[in-house]
N, C-alpha and C. Protein backbone atom coordinates (compact mmCIF):
# COMPACT_ATOMS: atom_id res chain seq x y z
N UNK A 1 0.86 -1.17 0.00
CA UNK A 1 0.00 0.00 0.00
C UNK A 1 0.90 1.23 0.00
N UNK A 2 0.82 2.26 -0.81
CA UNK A 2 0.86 3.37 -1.05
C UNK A 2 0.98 4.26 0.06
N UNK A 3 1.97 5.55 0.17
CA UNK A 3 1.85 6.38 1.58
C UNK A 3 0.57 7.02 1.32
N UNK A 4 -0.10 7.38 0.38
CA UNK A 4 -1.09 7.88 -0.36
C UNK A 4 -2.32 7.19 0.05
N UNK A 5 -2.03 5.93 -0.26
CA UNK A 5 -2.82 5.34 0.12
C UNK A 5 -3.21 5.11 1.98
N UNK A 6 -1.92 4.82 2.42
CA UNK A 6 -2.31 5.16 3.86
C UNK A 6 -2.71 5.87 4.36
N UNK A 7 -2.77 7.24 3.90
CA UNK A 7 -3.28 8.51 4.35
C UNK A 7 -4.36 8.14 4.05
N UNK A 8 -5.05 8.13 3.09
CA UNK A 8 -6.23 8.02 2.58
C UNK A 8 -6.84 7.05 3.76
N UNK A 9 -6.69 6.11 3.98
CA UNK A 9 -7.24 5.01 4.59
C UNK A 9 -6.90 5.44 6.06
N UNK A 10 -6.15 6.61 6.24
CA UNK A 10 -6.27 6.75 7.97
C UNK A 10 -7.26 7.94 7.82
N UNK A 11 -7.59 8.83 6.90
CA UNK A 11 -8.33 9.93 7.15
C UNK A 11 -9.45 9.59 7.21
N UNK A 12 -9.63 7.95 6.52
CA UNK A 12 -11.16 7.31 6.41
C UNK A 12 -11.34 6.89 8.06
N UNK A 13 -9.95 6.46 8.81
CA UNK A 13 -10.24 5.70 9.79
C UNK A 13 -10.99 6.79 10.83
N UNK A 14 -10.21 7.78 10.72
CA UNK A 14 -10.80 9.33 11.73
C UNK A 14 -12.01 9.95 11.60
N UNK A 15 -12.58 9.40 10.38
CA UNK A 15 -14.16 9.56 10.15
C UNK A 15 -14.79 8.57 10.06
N UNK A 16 -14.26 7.48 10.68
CA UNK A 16 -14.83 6.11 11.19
C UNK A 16 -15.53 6.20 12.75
N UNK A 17 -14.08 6.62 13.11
CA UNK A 17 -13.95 6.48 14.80
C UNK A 17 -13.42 7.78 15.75
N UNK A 18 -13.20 8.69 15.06
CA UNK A 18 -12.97 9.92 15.76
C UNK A 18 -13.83 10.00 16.51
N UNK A 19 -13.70 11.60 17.70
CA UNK A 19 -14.91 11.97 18.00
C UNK A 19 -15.44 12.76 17.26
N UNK A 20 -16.72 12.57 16.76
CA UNK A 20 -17.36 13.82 16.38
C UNK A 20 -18.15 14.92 16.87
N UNK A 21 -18.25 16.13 16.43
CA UNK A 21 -19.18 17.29 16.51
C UNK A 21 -20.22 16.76 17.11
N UNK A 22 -21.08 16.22 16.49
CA UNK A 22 -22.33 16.07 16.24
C UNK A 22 -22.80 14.49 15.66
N UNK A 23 -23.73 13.59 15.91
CA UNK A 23 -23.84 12.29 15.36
C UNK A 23 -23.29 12.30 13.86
N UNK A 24 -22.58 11.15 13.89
CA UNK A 24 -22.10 10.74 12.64
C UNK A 24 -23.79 10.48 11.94
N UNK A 25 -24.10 11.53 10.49
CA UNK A 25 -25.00 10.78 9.78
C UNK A 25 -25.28 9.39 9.17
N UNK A 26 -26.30 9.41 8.82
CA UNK A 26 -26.80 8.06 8.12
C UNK A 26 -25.94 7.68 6.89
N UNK A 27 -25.34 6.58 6.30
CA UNK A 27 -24.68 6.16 5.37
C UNK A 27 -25.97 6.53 3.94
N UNK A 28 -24.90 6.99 2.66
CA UNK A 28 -26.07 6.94 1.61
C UNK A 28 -26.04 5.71 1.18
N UNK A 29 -25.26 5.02 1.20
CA UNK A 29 -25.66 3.30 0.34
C UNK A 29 -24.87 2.12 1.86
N UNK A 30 -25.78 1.04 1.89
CA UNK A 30 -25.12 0.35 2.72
C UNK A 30 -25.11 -1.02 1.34
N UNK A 31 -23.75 -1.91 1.89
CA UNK A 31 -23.88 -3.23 0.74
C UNK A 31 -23.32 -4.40 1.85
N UNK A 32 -23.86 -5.68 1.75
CA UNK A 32 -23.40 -6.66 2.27
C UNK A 32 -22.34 -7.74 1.88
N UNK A 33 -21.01 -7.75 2.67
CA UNK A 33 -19.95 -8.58 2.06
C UNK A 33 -19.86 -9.87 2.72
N UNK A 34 -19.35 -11.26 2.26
CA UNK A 34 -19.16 -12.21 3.28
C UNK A 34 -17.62 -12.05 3.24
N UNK A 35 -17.16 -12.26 4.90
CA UNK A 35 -15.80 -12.53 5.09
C UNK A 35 -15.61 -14.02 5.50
N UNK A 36 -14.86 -14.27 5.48
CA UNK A 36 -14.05 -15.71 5.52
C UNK A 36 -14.18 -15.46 6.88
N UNK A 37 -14.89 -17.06 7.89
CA UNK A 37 -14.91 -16.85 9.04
C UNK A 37 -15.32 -16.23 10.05
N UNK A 38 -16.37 -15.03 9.18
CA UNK A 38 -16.54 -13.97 10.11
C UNK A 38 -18.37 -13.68 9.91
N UNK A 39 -18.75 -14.32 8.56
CA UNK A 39 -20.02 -14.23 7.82
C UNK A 39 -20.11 -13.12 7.24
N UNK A 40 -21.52 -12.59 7.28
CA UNK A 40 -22.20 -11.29 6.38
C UNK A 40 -21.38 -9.99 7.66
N UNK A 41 -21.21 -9.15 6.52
CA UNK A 41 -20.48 -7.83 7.51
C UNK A 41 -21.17 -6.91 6.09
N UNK A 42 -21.64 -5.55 6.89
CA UNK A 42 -22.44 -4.26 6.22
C UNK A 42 -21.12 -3.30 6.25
N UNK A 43 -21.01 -3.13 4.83
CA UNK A 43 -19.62 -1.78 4.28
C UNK A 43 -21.08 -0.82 3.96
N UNK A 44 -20.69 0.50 4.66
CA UNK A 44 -21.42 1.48 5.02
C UNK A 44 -20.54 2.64 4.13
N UNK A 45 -21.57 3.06 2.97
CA UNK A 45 -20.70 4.65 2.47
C UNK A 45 -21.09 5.71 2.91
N UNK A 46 -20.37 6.54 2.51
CA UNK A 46 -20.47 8.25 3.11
C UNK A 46 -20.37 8.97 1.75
N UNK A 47 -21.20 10.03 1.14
CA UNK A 47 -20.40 10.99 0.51
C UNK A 47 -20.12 11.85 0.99
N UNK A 48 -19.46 12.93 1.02
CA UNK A 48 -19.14 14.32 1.83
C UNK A 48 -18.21 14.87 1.11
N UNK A 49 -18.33 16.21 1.68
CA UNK A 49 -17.35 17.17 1.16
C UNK A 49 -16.76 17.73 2.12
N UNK A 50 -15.28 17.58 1.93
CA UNK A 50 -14.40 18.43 2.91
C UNK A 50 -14.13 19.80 3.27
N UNK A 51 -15.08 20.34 4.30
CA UNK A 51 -14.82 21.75 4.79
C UNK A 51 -13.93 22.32 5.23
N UNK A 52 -13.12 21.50 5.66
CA UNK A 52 -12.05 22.55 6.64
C UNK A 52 -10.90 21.61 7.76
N UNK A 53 -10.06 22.11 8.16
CA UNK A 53 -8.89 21.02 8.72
C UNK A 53 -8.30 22.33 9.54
N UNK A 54 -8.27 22.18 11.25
CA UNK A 54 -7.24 22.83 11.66
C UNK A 54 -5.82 22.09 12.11
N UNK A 55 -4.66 22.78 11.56
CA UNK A 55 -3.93 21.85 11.82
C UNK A 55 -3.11 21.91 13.02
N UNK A 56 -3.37 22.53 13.82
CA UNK A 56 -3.07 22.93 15.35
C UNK A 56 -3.86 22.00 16.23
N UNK A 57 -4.99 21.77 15.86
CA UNK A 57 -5.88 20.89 16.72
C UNK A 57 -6.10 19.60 16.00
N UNK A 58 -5.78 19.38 14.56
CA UNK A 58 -6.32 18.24 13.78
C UNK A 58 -7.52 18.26 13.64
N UNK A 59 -8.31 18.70 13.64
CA UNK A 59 -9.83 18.82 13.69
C UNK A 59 -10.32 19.20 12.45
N UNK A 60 -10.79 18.31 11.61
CA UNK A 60 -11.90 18.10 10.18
C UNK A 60 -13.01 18.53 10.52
N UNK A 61 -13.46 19.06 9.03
CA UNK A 61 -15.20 19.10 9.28
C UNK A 61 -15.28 18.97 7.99
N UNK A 62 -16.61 17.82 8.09
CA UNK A 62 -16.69 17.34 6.86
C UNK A 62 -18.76 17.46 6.67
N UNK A 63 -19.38 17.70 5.47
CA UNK A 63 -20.12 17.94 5.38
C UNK A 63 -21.51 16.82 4.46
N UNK A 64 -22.32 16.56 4.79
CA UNK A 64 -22.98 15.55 3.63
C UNK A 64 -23.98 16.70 2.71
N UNK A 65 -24.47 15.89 1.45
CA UNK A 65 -24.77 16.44 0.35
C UNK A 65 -26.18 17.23 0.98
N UNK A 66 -26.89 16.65 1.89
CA UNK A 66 -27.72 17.77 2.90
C UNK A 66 -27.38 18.36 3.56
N UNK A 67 -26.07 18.76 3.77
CA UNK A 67 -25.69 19.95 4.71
C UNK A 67 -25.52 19.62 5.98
N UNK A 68 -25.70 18.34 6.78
CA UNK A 68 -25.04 17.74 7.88
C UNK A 68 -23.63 17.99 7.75
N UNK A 69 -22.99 18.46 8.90
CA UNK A 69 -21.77 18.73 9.38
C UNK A 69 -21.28 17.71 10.25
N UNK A 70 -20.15 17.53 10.61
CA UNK A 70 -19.90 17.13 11.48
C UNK A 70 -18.28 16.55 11.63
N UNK A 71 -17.53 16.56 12.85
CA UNK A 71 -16.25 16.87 13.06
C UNK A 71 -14.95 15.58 13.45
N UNK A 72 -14.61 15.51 13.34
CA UNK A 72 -13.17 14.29 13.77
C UNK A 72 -12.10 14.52 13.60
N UNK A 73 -11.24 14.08 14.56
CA UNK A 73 -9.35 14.64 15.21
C UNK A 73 -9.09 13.53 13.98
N UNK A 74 -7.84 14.09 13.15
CA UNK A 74 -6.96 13.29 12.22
C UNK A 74 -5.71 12.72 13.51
N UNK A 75 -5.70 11.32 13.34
CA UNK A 75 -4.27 11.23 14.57
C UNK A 75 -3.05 11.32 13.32
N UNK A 76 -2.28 11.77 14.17
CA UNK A 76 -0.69 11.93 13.19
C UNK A 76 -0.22 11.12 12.22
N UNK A 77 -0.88 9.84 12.04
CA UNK A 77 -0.76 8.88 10.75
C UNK A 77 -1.47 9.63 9.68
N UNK A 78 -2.00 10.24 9.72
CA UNK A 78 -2.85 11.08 8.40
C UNK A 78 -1.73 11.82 8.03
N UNK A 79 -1.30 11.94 8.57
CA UNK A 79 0.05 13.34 7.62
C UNK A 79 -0.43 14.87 7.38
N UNK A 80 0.22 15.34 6.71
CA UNK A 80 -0.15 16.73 6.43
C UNK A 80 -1.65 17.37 6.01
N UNK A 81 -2.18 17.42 6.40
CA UNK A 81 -3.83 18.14 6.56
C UNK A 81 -3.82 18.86 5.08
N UNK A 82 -3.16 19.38 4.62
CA UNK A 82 -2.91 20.18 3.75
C UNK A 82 -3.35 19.59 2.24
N UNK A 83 -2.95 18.43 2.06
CA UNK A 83 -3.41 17.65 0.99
C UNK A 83 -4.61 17.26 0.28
N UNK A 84 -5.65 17.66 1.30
CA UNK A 84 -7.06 18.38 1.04
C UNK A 84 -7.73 18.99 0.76
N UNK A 85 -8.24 19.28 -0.19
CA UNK A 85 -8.62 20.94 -0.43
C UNK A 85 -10.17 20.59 -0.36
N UNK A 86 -10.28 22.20 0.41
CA UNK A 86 -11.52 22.83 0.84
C UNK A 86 -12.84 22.51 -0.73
N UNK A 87 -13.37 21.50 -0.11
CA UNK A 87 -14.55 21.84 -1.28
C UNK A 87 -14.77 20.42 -2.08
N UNK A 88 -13.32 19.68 -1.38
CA UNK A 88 -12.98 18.59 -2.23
C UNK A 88 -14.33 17.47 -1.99
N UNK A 89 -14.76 16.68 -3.06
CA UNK A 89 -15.95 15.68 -2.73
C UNK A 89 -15.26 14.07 -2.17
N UNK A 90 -15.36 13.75 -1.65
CA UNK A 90 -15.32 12.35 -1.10
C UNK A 90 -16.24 11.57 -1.19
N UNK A 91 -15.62 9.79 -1.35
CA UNK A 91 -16.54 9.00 -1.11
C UNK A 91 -15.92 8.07 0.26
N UNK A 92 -16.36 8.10 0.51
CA UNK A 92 -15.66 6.63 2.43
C UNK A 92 -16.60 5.81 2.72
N UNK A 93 -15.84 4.79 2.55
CA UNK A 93 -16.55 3.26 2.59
C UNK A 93 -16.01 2.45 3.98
N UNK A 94 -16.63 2.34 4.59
CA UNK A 94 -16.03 1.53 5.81
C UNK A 94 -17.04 0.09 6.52
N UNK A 95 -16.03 -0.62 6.85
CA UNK A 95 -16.38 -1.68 7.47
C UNK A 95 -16.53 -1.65 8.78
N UNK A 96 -17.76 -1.41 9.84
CA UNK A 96 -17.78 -0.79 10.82
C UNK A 96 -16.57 -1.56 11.77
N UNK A 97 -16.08 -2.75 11.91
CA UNK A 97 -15.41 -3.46 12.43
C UNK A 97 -15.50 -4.54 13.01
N UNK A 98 -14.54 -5.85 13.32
CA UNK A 98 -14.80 -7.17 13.63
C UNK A 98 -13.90 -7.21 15.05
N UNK A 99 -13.98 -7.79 15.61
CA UNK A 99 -13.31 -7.99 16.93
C UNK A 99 -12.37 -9.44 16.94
N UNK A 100 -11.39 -9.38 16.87
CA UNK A 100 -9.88 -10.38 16.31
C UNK A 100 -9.55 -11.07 17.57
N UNK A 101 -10.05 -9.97 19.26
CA UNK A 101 -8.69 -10.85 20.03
C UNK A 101 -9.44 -9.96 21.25
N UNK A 102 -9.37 -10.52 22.36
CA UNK A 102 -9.82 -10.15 24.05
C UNK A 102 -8.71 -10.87 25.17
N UNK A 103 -8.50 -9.97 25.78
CA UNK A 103 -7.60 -10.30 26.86
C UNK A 103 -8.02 -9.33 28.06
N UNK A 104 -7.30 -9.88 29.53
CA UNK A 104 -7.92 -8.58 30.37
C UNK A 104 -6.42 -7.63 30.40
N UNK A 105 -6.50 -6.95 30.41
CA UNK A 105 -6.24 -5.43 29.90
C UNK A 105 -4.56 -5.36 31.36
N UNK A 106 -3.68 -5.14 30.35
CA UNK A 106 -2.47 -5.60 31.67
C UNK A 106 -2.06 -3.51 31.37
N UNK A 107 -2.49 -3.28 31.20
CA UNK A 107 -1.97 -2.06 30.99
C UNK A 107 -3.16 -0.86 30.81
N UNK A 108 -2.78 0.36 30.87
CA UNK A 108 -4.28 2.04 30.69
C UNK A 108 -5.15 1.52 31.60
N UNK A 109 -6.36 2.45 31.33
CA UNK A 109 -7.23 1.98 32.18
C UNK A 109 -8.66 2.23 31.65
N UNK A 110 -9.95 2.38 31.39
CA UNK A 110 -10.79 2.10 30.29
C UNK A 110 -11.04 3.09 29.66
N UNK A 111 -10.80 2.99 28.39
CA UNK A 111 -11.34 4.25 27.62
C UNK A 111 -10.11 4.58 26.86
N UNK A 112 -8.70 4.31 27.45
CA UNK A 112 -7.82 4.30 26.31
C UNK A 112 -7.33 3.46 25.02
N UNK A 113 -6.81 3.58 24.53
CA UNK A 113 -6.33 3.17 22.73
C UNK A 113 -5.27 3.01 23.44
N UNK A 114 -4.62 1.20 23.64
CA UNK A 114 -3.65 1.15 23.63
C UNK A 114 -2.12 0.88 22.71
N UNK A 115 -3.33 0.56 21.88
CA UNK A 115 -2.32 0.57 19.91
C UNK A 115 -3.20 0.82 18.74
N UNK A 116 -2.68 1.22 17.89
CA UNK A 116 -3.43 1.57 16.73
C UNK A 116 -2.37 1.81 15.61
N UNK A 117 -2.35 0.68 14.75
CA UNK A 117 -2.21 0.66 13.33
C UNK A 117 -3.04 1.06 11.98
N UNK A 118 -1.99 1.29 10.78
CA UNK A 118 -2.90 1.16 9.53
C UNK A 118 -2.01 -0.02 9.08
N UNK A 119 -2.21 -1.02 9.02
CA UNK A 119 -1.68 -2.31 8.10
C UNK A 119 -2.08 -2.23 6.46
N UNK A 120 -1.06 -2.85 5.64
CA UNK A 120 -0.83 -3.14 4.65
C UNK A 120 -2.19 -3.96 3.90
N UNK A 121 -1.79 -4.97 3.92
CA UNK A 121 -2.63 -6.00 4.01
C UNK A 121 -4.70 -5.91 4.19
N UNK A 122 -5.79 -6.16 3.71
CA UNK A 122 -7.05 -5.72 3.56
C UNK A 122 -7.30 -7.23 4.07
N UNK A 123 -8.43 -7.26 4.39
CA UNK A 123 -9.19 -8.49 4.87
C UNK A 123 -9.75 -9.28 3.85
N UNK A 124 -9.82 -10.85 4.33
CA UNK A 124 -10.39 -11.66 3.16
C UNK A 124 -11.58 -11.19 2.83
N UNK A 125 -12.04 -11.01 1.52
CA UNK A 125 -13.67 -10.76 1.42
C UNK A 125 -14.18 -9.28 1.01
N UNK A 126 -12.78 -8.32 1.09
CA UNK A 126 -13.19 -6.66 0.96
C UNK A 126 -13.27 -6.57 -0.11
N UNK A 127 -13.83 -5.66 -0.54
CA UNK A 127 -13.44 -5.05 -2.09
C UNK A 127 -12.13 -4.66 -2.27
N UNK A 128 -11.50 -4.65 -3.43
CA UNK A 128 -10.40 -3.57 -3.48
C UNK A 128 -10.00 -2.52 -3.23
N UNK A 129 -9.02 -1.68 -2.65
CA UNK A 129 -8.92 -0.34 -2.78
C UNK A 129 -9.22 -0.38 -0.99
N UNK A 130 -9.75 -1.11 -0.26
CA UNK A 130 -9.82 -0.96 1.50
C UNK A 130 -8.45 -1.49 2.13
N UNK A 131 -8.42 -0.25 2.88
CA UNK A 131 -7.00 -0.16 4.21
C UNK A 131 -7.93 -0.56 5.33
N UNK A 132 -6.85 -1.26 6.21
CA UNK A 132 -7.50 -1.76 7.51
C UNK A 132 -6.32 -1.11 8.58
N UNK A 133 -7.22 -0.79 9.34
CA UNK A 133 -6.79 0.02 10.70
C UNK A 133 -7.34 -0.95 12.07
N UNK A 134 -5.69 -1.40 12.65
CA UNK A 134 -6.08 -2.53 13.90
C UNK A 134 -6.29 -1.65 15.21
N UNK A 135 -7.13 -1.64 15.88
CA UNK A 135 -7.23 -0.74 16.94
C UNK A 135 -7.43 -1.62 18.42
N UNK A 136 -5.99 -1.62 19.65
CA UNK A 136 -6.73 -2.36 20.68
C UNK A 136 -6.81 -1.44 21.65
N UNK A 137 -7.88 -1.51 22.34
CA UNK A 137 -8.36 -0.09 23.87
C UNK A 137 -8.84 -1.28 24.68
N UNK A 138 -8.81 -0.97 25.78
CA UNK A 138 -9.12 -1.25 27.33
C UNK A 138 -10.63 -0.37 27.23
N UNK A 139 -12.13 -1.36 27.03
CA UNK A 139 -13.04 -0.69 27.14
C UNK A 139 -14.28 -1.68 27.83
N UNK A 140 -15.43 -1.20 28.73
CA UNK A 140 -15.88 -2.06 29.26
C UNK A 140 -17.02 -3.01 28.55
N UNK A 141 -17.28 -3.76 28.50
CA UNK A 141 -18.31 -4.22 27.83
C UNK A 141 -19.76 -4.24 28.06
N UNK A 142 -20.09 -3.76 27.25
CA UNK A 142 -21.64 -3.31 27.59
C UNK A 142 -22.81 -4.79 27.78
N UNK A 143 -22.63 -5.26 26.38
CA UNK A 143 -23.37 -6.50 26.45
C UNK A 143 -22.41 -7.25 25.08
N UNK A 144 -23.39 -8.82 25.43
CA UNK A 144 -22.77 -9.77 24.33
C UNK A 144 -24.40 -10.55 23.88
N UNK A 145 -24.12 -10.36 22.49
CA UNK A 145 -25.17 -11.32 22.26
C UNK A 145 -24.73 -12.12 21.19
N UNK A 146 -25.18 -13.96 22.16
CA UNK A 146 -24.24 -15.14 21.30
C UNK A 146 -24.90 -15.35 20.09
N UNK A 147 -26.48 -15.37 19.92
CA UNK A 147 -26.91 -15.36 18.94
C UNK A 147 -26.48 -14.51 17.67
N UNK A 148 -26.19 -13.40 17.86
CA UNK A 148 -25.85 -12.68 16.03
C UNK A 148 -24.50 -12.45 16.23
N UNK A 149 -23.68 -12.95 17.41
CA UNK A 149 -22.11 -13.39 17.19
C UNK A 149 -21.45 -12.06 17.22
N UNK A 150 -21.94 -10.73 18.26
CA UNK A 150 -21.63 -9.39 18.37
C UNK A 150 -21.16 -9.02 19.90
N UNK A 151 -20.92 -7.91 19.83
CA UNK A 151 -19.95 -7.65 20.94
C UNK A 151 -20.29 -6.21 21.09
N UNK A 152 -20.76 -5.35 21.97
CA UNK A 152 -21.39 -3.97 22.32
C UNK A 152 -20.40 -3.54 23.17
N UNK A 153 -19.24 -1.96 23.09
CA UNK A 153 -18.99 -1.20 23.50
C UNK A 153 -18.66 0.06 23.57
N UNK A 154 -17.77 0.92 24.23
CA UNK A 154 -17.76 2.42 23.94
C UNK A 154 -16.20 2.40 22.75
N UNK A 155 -16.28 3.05 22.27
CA UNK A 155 -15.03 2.92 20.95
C UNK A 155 -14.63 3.75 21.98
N UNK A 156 -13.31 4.31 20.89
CA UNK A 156 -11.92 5.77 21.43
C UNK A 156 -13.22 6.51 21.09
N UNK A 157 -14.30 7.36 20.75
CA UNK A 157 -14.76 8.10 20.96
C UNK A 157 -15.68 8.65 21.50
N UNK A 158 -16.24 7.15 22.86
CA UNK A 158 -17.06 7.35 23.48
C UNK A 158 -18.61 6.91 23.13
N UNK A 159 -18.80 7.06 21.76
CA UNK A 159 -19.76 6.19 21.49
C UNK A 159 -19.71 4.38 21.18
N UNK A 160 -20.96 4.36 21.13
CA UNK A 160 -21.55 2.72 21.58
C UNK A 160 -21.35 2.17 20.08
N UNK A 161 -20.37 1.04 20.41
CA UNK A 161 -19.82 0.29 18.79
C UNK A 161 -20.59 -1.33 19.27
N UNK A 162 -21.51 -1.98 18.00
CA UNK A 162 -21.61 -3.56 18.04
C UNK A 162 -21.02 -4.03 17.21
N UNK A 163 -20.16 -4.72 17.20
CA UNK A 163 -19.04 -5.31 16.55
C UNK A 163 -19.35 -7.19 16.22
N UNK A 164 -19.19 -7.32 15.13
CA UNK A 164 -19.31 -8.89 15.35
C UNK A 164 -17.70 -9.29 16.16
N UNK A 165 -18.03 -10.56 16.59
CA UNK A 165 -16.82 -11.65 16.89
C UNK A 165 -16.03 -12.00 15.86
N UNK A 166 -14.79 -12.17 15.52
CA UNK A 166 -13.96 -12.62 14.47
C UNK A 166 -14.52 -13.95 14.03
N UNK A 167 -14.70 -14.80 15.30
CA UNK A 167 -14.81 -16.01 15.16
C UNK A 167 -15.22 -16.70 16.64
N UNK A 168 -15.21 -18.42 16.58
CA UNK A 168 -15.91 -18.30 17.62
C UNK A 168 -14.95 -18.98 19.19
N UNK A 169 -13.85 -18.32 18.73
CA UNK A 169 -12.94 -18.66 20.34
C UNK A 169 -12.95 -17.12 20.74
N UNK A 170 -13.35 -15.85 19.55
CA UNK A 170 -13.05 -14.52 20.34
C UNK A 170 -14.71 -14.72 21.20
N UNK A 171 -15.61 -14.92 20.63
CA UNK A 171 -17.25 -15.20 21.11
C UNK A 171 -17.10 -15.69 22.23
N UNK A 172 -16.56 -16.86 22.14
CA UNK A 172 -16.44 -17.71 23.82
C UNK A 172 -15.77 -17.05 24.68
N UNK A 173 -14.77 -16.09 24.28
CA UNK A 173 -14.34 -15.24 25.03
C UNK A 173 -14.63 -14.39 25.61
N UNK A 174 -15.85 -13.47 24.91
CA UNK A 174 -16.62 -12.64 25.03
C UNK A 174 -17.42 -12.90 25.99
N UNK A 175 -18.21 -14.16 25.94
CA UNK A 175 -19.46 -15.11 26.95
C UNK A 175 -19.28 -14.64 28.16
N UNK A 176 -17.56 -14.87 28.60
CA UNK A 176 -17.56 -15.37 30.01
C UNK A 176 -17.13 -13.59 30.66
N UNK A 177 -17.20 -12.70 30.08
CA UNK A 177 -17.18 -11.66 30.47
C UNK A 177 -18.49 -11.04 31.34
N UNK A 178 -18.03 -10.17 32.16
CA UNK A 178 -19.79 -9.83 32.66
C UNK A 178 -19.79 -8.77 32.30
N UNK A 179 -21.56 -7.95 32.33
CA UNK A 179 -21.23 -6.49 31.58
C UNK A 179 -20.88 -5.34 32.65
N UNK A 180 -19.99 -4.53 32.29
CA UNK A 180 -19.33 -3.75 32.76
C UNK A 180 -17.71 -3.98 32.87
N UNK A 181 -17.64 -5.40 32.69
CA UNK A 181 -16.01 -5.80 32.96
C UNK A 181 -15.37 -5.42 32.20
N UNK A 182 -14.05 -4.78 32.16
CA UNK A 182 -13.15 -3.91 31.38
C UNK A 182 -12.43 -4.99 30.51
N UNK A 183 -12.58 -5.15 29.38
CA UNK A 183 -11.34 -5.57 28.59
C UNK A 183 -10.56 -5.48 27.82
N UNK A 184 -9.46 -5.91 27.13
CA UNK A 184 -8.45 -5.06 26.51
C UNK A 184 -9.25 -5.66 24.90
N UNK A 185 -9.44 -5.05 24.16
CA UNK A 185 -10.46 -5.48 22.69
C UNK A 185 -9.67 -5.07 21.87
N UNK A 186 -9.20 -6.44 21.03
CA UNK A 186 -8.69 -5.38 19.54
C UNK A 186 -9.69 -5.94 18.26
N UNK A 187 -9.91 -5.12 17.28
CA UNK A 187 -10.55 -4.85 16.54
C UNK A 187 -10.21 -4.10 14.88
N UNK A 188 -10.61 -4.91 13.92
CA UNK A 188 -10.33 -4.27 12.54
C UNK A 188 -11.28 -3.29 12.06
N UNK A 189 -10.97 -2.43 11.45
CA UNK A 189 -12.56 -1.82 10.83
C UNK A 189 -11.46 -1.77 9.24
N UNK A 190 -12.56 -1.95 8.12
CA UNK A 190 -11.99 -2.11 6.40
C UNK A 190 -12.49 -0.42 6.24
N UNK A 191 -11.34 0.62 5.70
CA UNK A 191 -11.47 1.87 5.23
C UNK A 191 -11.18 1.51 3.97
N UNK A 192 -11.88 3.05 2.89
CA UNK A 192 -11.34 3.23 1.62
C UNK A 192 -12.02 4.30 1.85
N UNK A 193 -11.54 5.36 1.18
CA UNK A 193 -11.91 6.85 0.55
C UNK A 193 -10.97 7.35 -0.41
N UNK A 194 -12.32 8.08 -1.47
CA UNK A 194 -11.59 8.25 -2.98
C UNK A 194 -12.51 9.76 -2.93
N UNK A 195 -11.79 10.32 -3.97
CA UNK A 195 -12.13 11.87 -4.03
C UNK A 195 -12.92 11.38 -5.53
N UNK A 196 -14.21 11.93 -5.39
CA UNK A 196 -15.24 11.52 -6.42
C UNK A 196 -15.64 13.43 -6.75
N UNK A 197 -16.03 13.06 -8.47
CA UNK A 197 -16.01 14.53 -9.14
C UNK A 197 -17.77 14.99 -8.45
């Protein structure tokens, strides 16, 4: 992958999972992919147009074709803010995310990001053109439900993420948790964003 490309795929990740302004809007097209191991997973698009970038604070604002606003911190893997221009149209496609791996948390304490990558490499089953961003935080778990093979908690931005299970030793893992118990969660989400005319 491309440095180009990484940027691209981390600026998607910060309008994945940043915090935002204001609720992240409704996706304009949702499509269903199967992954290897993991089943049906929903890639959710965005169009928007890029308003504005401070680069003192990192702080985007990005806009949908109705005029919804709304805001997210670029972390320092995005690179130079600058490479954006005001006005520019976007498309961002993301895979809300799968949950790979649970352990109890030997380190932070809940609510932090204790690693975060953009890897090379895309998941079995994506379309082309998607960067994957591995993210593990110490966060508590809200609920588990074994039936649709998901996992409910607060992301790095404070809002409430349901995540499927990778598979089913992270699930069994998940089970024996109770809700509220803190654990260390890592997790993929599939980015792509392309500047559309």
């Amino acid at each position: 992958m491309t440095k180009r490309m990484l940027q691209l795929a981390a600026v998607a990740a910060c309008l994945a999972a940043a915090a935002p302004a204001s609720a992240q809007p409704k996706p304009a097209a949702v499509d269903v992919v199967t992954l290897p191991g993991v089943g049906t997973a929903s890639i959710l698009s965005y169009k928007v147009r890029f308003v504005s970038a401070d680069p003192a604070t990192r702080r985007v604002v990005l806009e949908t074709p109705s005029g919804e606003r709304w805001a997210v911190i670029a972390p320092p893997l995005v690179g130079d803010l600058s490479y954006f221009r005001v006005g520019q149209n976007l498309l961002i496609r993301k895979l809300p995310g799968v949950v790979t791996a649970v352990a109890k948390p030997d380190k932070g304490k809940s609510g932090d990001v204790l690693n975060e990558v953009v890897v090379d490499a895309g998941l079995p089953g994506l379309p082309e053109g998607f960067g994957v961003r591995e993210i593990t935080l110490a966060a508590p778990v809200v609920s588990v439900d074994a039936a649709a093979g998901t996992v409910s908690f607060p992301g790095p931005d404070g809002y409430l993420r349901t995540l499927k299970a990778g598979n089913g030793e992270v699930l069994a893992s998940l089970q024996k948790l109770q809700p509220g118990a803190v654990a260390k969660l890592t997790y993929v989400e599939g980015l792509a964003i392309n500047a559309v005319q």
